[in-house]
N, C-alpha and C. Protein backbone atom coordinates (compact mmCIF):
# COMPACT_ATOMS: atom_id res chain seq x y z
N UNK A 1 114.73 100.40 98.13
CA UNK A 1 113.38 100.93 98.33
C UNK A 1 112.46 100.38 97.26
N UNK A 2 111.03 99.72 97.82
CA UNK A 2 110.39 99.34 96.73
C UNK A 2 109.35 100.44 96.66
N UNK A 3 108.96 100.72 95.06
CA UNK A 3 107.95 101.82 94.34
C UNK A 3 107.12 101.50 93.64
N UNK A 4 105.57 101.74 93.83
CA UNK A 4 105.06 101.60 92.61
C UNK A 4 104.98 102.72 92.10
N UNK A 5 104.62 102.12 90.28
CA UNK A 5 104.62 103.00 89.77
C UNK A 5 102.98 102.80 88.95
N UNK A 6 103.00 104.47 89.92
CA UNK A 6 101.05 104.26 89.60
C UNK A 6 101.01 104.56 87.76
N UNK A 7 101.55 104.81 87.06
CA UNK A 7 101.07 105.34 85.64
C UNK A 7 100.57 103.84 84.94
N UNK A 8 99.42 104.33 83.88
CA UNK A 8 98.93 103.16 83.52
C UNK A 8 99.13 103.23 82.02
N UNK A 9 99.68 104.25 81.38
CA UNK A 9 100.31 104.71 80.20
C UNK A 9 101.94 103.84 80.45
N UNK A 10 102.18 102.75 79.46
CA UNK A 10 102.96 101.67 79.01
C UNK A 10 104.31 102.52 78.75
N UNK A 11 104.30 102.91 78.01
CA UNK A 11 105.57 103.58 77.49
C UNK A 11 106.12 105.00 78.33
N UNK A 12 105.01 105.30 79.39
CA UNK A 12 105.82 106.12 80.04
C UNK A 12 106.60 105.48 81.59
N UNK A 13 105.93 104.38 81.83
CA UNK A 13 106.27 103.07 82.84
C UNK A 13 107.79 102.75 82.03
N UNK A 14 107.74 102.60 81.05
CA UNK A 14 109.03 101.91 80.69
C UNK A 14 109.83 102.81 80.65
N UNK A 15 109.58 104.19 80.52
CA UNK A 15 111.03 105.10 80.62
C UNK A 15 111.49 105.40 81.47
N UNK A 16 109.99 105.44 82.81
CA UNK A 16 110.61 105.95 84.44
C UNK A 16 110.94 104.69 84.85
N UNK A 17 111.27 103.32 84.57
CA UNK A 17 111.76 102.26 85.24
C UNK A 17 113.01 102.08 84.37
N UNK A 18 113.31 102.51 83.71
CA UNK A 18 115.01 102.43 82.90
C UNK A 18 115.45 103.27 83.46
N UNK A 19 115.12 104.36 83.98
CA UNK A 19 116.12 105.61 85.13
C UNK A 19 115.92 105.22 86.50
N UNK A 20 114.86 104.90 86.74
CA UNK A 20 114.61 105.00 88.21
C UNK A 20 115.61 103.79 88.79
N UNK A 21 115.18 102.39 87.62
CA UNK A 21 116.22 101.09 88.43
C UNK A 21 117.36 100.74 87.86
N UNK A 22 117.55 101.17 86.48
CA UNK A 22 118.70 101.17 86.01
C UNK A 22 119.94 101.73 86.44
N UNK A 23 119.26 103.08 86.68
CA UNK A 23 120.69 104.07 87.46
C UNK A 23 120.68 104.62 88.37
N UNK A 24 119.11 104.08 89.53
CA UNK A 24 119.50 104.55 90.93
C UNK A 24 119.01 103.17 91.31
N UNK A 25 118.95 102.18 90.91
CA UNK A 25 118.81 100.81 91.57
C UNK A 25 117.49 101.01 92.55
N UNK A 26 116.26 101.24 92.52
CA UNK A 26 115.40 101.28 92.83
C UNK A 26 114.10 100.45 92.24
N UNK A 27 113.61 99.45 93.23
CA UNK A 27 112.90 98.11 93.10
C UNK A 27 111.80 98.62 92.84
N UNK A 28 111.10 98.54 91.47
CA UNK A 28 109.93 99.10 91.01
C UNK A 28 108.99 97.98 90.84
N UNK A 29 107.90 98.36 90.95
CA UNK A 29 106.51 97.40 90.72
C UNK A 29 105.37 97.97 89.65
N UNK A 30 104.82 97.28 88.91
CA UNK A 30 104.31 97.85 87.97
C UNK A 30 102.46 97.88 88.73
N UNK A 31 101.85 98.93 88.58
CA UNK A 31 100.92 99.50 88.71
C UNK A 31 100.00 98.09 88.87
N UNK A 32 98.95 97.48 89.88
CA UNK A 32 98.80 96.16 90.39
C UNK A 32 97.51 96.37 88.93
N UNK A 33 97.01 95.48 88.37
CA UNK A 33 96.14 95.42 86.83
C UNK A 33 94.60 95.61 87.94
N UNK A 34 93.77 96.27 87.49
CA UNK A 34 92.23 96.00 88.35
C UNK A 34 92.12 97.37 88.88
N UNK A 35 93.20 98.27 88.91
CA UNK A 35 93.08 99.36 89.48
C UNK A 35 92.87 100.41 88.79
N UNK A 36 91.46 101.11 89.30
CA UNK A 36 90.35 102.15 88.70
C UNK A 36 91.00 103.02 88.02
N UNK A 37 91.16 103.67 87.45
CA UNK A 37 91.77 104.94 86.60
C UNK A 37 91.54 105.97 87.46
N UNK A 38 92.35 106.92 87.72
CA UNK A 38 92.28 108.08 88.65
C UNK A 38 92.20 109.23 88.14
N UNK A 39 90.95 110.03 88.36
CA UNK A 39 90.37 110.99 87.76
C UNK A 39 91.04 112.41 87.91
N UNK A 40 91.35 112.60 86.78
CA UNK A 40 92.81 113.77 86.98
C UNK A 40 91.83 115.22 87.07
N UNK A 41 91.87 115.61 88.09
CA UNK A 41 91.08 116.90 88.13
C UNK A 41 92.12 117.76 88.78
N UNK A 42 92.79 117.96 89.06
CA UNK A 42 93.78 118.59 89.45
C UNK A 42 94.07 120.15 88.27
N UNK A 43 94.40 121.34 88.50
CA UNK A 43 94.60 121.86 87.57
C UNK A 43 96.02 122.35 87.38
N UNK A 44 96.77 121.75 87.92
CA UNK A 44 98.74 121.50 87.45
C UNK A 44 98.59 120.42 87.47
N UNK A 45 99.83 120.21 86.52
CA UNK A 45 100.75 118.89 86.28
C UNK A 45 100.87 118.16 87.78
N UNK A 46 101.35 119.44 88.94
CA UNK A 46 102.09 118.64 90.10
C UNK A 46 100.73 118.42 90.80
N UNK A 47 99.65 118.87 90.82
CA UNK A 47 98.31 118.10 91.20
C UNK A 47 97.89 117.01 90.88
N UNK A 48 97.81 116.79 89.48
CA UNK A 48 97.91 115.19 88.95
C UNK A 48 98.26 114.10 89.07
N UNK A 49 99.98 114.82 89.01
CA UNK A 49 100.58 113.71 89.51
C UNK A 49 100.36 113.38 90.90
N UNK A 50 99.91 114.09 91.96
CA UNK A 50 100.21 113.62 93.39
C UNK A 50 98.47 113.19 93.64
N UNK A 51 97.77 113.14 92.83
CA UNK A 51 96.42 112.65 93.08
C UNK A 51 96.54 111.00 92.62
N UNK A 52 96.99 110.38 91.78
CA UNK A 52 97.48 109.40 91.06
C UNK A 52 98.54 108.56 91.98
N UNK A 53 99.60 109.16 92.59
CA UNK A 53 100.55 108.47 93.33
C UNK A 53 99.94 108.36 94.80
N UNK A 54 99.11 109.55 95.49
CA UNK A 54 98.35 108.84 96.35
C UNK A 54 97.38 107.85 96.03
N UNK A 55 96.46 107.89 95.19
CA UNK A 55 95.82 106.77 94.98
C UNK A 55 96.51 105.25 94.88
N UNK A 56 96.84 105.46 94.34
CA UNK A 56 97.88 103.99 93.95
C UNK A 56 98.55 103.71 95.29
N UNK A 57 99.15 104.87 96.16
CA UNK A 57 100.07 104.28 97.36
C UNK A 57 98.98 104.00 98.37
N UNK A 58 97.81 104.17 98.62
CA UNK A 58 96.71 104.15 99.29
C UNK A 58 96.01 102.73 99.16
N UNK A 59 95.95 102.59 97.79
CA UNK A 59 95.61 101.27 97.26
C UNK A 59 96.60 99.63 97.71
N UNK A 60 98.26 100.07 97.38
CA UNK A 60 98.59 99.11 97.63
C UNK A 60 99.51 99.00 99.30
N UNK A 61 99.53 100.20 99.57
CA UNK A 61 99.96 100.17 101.13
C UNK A 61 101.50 100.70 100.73
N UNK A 62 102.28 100.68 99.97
CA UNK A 62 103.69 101.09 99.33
C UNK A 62 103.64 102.50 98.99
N UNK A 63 104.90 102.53 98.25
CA UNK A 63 105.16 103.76 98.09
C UNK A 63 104.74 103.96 96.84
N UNK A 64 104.59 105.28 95.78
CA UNK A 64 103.85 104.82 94.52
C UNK A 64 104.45 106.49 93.94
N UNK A 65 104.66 106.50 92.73
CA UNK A 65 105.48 107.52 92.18
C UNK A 65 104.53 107.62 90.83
N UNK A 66 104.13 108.85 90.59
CA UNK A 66 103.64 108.94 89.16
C UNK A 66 104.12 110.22 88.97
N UNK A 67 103.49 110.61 87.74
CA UNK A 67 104.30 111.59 86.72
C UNK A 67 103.31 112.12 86.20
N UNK A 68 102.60 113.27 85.77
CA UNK A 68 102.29 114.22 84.80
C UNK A 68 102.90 115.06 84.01
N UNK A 69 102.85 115.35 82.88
CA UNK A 69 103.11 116.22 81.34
C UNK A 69 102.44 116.46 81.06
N UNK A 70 102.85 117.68 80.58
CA UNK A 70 102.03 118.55 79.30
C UNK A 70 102.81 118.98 78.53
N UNK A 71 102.66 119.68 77.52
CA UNK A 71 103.42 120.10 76.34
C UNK A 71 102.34 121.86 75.88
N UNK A 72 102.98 122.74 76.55
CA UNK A 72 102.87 124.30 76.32
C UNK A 72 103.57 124.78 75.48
N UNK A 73 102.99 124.88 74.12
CA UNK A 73 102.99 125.74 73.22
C UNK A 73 102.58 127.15 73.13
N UNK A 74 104.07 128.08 72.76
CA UNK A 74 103.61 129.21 72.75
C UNK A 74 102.77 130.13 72.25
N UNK A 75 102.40 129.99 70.65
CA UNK A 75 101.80 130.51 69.76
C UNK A 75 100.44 129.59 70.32
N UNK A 76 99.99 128.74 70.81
CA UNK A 76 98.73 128.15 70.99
C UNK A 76 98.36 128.84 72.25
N UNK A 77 99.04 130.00 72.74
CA UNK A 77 98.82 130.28 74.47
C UNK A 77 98.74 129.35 75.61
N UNK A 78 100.24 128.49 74.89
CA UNK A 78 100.07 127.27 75.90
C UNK A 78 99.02 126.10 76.01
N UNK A 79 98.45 125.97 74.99
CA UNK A 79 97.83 124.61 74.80
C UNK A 79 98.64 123.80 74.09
N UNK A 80 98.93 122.61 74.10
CA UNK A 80 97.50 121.90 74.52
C UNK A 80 97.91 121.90 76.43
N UNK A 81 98.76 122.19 76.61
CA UNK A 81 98.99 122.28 78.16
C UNK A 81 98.96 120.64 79.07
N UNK A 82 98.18 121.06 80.05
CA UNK A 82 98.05 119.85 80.86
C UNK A 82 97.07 118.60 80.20
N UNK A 83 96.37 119.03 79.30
CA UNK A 83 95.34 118.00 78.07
C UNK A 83 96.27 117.55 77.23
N UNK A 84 97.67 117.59 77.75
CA UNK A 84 98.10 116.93 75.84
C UNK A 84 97.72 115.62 75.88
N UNK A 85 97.69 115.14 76.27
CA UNK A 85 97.30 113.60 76.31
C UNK A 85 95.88 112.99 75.66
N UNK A 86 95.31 114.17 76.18
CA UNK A 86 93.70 113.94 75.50
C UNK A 86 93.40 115.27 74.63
N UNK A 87 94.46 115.78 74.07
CA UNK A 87 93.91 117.36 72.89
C UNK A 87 93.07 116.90 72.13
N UNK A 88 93.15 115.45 71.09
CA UNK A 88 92.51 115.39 70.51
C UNK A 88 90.81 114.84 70.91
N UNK A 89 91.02 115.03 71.76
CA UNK A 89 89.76 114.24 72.74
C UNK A 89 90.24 112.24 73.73
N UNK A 90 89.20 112.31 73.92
CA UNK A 90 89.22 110.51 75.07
C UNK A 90 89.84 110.01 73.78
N UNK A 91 90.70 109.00 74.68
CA UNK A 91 91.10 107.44 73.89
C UNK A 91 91.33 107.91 72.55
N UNK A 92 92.30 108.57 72.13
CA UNK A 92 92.55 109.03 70.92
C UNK A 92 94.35 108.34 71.16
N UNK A 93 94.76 108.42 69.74
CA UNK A 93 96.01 107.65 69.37
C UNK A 93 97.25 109.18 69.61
N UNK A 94 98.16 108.85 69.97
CA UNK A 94 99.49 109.79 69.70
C UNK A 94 99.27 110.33 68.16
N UNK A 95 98.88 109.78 67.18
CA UNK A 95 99.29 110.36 65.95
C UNK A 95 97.75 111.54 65.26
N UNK A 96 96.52 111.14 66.41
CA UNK A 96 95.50 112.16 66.40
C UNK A 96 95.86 113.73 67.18
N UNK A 97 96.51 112.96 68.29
CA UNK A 97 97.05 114.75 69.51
C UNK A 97 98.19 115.14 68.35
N UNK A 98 99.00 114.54 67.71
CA UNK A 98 100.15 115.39 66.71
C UNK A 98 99.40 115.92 65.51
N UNK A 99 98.25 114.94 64.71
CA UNK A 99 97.65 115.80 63.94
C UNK A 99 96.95 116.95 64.52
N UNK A 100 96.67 117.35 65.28
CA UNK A 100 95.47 118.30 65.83
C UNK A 100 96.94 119.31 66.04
N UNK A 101 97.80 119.07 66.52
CA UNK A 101 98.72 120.57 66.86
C UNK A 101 99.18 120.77 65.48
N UNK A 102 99.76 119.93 64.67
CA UNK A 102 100.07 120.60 63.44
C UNK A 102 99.18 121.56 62.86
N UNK A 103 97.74 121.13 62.93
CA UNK A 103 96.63 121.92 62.12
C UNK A 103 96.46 123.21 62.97
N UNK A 104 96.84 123.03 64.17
CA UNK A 104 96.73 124.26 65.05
C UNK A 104 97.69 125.09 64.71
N UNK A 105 98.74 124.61 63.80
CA UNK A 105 100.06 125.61 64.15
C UNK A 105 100.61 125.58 62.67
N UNK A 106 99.67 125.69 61.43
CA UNK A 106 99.59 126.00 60.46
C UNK A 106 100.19 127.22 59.47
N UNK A 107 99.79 127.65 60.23
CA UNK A 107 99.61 129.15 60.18
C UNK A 107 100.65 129.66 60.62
N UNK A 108 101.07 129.50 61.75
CA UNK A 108 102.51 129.76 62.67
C UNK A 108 103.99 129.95 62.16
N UNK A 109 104.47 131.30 62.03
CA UNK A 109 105.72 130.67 61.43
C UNK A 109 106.72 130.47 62.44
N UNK A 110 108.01 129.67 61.98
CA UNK A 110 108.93 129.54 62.32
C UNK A 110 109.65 130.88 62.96
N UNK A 111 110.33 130.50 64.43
CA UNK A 111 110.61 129.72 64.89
C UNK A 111 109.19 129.23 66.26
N UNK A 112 108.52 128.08 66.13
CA UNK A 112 107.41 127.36 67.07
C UNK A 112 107.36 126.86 68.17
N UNK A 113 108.53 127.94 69.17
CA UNK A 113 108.64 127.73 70.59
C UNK A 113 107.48 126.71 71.02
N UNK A 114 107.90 126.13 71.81
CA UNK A 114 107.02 125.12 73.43
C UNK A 114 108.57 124.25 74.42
N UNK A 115 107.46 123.90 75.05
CA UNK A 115 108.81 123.66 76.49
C UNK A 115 107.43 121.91 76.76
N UNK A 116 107.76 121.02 77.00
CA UNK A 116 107.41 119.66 77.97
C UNK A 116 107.87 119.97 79.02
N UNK A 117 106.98 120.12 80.15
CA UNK A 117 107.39 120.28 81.44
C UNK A 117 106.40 119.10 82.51
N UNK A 118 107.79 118.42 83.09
CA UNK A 118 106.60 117.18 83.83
C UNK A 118 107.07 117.89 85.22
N UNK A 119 106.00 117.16 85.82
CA UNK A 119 106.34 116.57 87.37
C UNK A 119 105.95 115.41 87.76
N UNK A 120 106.98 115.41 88.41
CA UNK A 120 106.84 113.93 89.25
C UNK A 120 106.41 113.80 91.01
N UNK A 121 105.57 112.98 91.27
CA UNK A 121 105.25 112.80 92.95
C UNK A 121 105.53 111.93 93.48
N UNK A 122 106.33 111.74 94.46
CA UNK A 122 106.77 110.33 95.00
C UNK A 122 105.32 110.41 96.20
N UNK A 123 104.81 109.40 96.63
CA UNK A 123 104.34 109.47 97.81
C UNK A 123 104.26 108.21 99.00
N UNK A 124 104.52 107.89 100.24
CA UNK A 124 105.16 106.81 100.79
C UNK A 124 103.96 107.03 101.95
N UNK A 125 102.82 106.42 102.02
CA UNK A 125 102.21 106.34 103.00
C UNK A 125 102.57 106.42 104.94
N UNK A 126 101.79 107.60 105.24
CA UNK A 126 102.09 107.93 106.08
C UNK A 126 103.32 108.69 106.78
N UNK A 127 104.16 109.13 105.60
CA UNK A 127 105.48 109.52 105.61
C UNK A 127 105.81 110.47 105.11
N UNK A 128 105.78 110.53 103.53
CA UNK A 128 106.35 111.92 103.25
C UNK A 128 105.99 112.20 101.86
N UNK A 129 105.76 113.26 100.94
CA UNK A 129 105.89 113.13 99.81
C UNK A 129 106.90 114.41 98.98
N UNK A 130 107.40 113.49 98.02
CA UNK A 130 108.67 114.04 97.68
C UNK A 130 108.16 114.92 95.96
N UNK A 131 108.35 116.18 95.98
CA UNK A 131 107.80 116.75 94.22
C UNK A 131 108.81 116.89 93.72
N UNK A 132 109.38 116.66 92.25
CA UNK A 132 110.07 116.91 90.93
C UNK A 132 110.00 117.57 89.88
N UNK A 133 110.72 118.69 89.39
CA UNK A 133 110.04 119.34 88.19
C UNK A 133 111.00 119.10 86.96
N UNK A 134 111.06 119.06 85.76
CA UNK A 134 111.47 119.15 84.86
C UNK A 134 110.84 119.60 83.83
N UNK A 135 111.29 120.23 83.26
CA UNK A 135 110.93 120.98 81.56
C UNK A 135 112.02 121.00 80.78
N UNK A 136 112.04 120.75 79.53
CA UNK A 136 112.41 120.55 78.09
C UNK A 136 112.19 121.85 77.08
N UNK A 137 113.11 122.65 76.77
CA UNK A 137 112.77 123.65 75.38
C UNK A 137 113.00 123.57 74.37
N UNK A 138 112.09 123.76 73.45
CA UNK A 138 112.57 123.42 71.91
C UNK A 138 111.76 124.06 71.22
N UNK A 139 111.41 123.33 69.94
CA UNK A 139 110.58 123.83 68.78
C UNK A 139 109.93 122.84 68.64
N UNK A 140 108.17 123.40 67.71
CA UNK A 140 107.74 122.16 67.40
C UNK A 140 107.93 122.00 65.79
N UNK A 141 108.47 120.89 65.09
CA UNK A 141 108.67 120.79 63.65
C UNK A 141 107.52 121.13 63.31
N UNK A 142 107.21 121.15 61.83
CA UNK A 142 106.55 121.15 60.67
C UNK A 142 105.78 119.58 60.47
N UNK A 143 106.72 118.34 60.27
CA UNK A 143 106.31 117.52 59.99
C UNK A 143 106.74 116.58 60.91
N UNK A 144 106.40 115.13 61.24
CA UNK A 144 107.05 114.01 62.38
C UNK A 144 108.28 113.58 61.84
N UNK A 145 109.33 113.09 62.63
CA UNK A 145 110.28 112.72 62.00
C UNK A 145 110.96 112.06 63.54
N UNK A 146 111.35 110.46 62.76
CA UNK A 146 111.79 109.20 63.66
C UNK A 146 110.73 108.58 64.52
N UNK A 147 111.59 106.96 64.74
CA UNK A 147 111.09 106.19 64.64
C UNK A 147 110.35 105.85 66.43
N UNK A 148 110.96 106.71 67.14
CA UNK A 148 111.65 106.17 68.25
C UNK A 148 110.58 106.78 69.22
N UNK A 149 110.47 107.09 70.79
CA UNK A 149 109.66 107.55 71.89
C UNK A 149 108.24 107.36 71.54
N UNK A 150 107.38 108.48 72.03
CA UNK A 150 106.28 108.29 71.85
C UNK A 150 105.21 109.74 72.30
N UNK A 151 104.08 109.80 71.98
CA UNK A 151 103.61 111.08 72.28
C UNK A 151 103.73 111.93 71.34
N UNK A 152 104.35 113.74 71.65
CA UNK A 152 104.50 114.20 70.57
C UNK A 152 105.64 114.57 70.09
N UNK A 153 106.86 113.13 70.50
CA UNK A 153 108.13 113.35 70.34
C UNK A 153 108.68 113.41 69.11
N UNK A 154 108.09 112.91 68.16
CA UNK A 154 108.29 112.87 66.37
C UNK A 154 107.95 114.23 65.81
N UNK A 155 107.51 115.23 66.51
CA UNK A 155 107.29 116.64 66.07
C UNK A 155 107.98 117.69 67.55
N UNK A 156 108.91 117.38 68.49
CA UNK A 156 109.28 118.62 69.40
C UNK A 156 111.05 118.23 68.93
N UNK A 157 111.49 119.06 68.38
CA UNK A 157 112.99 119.28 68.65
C UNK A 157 113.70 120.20 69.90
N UNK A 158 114.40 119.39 70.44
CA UNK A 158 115.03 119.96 71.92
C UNK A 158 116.06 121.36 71.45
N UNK A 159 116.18 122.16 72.38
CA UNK A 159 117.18 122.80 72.17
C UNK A 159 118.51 121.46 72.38
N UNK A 160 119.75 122.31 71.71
CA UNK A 160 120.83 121.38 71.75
C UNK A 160 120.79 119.77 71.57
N UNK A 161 119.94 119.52 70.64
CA UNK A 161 119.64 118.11 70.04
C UNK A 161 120.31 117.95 68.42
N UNK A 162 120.86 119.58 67.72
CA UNK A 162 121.55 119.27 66.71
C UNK A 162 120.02 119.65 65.68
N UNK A 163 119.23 119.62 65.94
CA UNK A 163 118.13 119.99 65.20
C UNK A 163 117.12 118.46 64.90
N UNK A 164 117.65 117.53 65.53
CA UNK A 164 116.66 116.32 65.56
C UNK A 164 116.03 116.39 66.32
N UNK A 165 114.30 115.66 66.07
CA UNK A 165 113.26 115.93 67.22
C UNK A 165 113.78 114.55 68.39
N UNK A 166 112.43 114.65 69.33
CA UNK A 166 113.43 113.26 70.31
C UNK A 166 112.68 112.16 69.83
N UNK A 167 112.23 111.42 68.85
CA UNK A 167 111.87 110.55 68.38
C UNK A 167 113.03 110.06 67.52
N UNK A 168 114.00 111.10 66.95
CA UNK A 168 115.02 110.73 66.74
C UNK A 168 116.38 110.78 67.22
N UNK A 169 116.30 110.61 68.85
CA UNK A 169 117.48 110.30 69.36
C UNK A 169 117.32 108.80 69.98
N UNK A 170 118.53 108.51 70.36
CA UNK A 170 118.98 107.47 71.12
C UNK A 170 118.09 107.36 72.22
N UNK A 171 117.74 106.31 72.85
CA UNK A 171 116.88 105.92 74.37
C UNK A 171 117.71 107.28 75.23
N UNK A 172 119.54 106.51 75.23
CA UNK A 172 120.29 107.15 76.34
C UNK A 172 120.32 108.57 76.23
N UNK A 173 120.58 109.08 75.01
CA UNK A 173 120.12 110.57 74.65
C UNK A 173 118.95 111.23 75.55
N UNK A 174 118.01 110.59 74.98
CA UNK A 174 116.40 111.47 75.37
C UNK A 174 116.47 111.24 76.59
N UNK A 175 116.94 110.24 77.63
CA UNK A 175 116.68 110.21 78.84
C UNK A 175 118.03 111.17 79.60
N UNK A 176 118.89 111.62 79.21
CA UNK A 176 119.74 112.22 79.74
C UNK A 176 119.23 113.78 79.90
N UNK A 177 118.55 114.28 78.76
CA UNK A 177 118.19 115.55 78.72
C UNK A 177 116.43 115.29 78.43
N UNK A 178 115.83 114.81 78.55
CA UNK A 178 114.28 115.05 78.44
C UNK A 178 113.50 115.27 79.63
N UNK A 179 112.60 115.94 79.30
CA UNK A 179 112.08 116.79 80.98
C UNK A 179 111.30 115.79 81.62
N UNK A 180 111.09 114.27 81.72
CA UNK A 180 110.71 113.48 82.24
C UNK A 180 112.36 113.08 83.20
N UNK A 181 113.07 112.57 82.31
CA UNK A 181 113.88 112.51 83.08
C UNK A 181 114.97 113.37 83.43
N UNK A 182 114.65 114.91 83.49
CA UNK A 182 115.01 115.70 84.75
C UNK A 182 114.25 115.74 85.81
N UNK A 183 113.11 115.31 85.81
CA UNK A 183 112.32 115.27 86.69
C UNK A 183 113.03 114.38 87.90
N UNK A 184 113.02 113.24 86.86
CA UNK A 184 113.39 111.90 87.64
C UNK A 184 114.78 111.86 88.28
N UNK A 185 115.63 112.41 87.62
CA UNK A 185 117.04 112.42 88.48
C UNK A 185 116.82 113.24 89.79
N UNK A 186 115.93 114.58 89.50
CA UNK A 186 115.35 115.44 90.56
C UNK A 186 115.11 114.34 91.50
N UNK A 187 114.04 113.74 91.57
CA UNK A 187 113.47 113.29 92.69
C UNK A 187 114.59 112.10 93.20
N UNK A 188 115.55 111.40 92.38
CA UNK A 188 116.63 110.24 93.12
C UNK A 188 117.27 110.93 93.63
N UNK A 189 117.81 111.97 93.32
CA UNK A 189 118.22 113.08 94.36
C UNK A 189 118.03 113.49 95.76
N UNK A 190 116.72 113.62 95.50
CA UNK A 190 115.74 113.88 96.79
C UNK A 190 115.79 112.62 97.60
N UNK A 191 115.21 111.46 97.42
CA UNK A 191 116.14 110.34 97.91
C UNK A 191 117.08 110.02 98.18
N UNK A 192 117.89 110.40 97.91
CA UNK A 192 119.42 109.59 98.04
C UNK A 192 120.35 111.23 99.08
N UNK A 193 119.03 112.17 99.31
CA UNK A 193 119.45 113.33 100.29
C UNK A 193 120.24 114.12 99.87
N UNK A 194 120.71 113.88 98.32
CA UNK A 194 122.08 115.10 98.26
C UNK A 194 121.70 116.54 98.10
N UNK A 195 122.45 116.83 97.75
CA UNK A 195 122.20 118.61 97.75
C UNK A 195 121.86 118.96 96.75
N UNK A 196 121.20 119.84 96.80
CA UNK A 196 120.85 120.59 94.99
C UNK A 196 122.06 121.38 94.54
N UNK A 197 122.20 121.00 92.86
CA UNK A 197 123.02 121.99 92.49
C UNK A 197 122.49 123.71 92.81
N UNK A 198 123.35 124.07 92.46
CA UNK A 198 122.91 125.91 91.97
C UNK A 198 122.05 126.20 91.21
N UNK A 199 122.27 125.59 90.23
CA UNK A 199 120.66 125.26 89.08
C UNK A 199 119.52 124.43 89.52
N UNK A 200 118.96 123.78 90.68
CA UNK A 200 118.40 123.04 91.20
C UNK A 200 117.68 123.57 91.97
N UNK A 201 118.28 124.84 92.76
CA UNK A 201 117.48 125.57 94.16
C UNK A 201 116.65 126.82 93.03
């Protein structure tokens, strides 16, 4: 099956094409360059994403898969929420949205519950569209720590990560348990027709 993949964010293209074709062998295409930015007005994650994957599958006549996240923090009443991307405002760097929650969560003591919860939208013109959910629980550190992912992975420690955030795990690590890619096994699932586990329905 060939997919595009409408996201125009680099590093999240490269994580859903190391699961999607790596380990369900699925022929991905990268988002065609010239194509408008799609105005996320949606107010869920799974709105976003399926405004974005229709656009893109509309655009190139294929099938087109995108993804939305947020990162809900508890003590913030769930901000930065579906804005994590832009908390600190437009065109701001990963290390401005991590300064702005630290300063938000100052004050906060330990322990600094939040959960990353994506979804994902497959959508295949004229056919069908397939939704994915995944979420991630953890804590958010104090300070960033490792070298590795991207976003506000140098400050969220997973539950059952040993107490490292996911900036400091392995690629194969973070993609086995990170709520992007539960999402994503979700939806090859959904493809490939099998059944949901017990934890799944």
């Amino acid at each position: 099956m060939r997919v595009v993949l409408a996201t125009a964010n680099p590093d999240k293209a490269a994580e859903m094409a190391v699961i999607l074709r790596s380990v369900y062998g699925l022929e991905l295409l990268l988002r065609p360059a010239g194509l408008p930015d799609v105005v996320e007005t949606g107010a869920t994650l799974e709105e976003n994403a399926a405004l974005k994957a229709a656009a893109v599958s509309s655009a190139t006549g294929m099938a087109a898969v995108a993804d939305d996240t947020g990162l809900f923090v508890d003590a913030l009443d769930g901000a930065p929420g579906i804005y994590a991307a832009r908390y600190a405002g437009d065109n701001v760097t990963y290390e401005q949205n991590v300064a702005k929650l630290l300063h938000a969560l100052e004050r906060v003591r330990a322990p600094r519950h939040a959960a990353f919860r994506t979804a994902v939208v497959l959508v295949e013109p004229g056919r069908r569209r397939l939704v994915a959910l995944g979420e991630l629980r953890g804590v958010i550190a104090r300070t960033p720590s490792g070298s590795g992912g991207f976003g506000y992975d140098p400050v969220f420690i997973p539950e059952d990560a040993d107490g490292r955030t996911l900036a400091e795990l392995s690629a194969e690590e973070k993609h086995a348990l990170s709520h992007r890619g539960r999402a994503l096994h979700e939806l090859a699932r959904q493809l490939a027709g099998e059944p949901a586990t017990p934890e799944q329905r």
